[in-house]
Protein backbone atom coordinates (compact mmCIF):
# COMPACT_ATOMS: atom_id res chain seq x y z
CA UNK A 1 63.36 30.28 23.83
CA UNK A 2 59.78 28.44 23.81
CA UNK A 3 58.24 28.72 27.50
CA UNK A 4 55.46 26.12 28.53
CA UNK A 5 52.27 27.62 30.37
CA UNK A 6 53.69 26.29 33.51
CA UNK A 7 57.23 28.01 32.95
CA UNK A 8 55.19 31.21 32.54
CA UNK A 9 52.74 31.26 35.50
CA UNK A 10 53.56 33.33 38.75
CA UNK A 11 54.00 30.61 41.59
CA UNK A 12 53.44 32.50 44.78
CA UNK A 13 55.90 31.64 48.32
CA UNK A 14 54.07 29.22 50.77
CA UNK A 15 53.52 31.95 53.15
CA UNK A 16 51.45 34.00 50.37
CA UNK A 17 49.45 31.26 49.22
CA UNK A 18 48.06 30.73 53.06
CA UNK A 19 47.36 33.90 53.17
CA UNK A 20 45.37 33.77 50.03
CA UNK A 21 43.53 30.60 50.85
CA UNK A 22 42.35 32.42 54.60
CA UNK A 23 41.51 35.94 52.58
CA UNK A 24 39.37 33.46 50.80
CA UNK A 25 37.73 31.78 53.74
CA UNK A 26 37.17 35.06 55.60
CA UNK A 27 35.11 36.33 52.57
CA UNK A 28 33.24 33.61 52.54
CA UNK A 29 32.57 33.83 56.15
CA UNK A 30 34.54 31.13 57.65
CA UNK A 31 36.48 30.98 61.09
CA UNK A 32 39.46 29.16 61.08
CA UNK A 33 42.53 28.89 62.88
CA UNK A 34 46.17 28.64 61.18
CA UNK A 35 48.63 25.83 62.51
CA UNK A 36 52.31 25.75 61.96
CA UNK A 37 53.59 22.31 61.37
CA UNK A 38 57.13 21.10 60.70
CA UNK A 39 56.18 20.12 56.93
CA UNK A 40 53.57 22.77 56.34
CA UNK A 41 50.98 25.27 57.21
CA UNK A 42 47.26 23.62 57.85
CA UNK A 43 44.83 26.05 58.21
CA UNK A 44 41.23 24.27 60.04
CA UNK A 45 37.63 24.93 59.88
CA UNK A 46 34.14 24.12 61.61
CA UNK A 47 31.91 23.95 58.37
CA UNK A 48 28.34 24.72 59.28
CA UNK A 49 25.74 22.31 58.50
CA UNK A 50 24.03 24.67 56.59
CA UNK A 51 26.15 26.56 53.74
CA UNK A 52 24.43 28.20 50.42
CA UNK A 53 25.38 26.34 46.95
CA UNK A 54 27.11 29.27 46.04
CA UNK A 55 29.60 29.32 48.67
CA UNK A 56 30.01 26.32 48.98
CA UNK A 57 31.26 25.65 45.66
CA UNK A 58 34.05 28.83 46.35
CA UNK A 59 34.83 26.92 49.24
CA UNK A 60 35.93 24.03 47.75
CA UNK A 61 37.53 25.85 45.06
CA UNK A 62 39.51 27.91 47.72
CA UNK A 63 40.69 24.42 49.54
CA UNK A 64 42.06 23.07 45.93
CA UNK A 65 44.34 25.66 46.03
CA UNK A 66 45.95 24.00 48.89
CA UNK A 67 48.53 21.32 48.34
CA UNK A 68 46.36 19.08 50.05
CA UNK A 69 42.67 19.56 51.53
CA UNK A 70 40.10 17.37 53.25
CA UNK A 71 36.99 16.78 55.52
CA UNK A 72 35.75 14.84 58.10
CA UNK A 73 32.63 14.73 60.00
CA UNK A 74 32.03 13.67 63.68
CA UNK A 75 28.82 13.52 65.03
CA UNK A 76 29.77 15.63 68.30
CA UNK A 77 31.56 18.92 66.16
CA UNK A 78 30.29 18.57 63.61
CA UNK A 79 31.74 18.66 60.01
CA UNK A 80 35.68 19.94 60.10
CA UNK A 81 37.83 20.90 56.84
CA UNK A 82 41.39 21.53 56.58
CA UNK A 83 43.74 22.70 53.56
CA UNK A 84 47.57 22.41 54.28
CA UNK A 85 50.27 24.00 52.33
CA UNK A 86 54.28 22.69 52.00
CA UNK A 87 56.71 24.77 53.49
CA UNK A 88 58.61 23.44 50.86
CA UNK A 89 60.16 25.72 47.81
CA UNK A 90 58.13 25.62 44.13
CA UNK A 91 61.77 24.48 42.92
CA UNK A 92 61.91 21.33 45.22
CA UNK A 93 58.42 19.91 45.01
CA UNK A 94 58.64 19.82 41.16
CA UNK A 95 61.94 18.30 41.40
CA UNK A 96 60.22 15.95 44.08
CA UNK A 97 57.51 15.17 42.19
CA UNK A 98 57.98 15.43 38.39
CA UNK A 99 56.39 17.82 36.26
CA UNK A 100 52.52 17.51 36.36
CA UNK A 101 52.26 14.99 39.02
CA UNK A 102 51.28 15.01 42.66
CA UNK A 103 52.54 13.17 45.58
């Protein structure tokens, strides 16, 4: 039987790829908090004003992971990010959205 690349790759639970995603931020130096939502995990950040190329470019890279990511910036607190992950199954987002697409 022919497999496709995506057939093939190791999809990780929802629970493990938070975990990965905060491993990732904690290297890098970030404080964040985890919140449980009814639809998903979100996991929030202060970003500093100041943060080296270098990291910053793993940073981003670490919030793409997430199924979705963003950041806002308000002049009292600052700049905030967030990355939030489906509680839903691998099986039912790709029957939810199609193969290769995204919500």
């Amino acid at each position: 039987m022919d497999r496709t690349a995506t057939e093939e790759r190791v999809v990780l639970s929802p629970e493990a790829r938070v975990d990965a995603i905060c491993e990732h931020l904690g290297a890098l130096g970030f404080t964040f908090r985890v919140i449980d939502e009814a639809t998903c995990t979100r996991i929030e950040m202060e970003v500093p004003d100041r943060v080296p190329a270098e990291s910053w470019h793993e940073f981003l890279a670490t919030l793409t992971t997430a199924d979705q990511w963003g950041a806002a910036h308000s002049g009292k607190s600052g700049r905030t990010a967030w990355a939030a992950v489906a509680k839903e199954t691998p099986a039912t987002v790709t029957a939810v959205r199609g193969r290769g697409r995204q919500l």
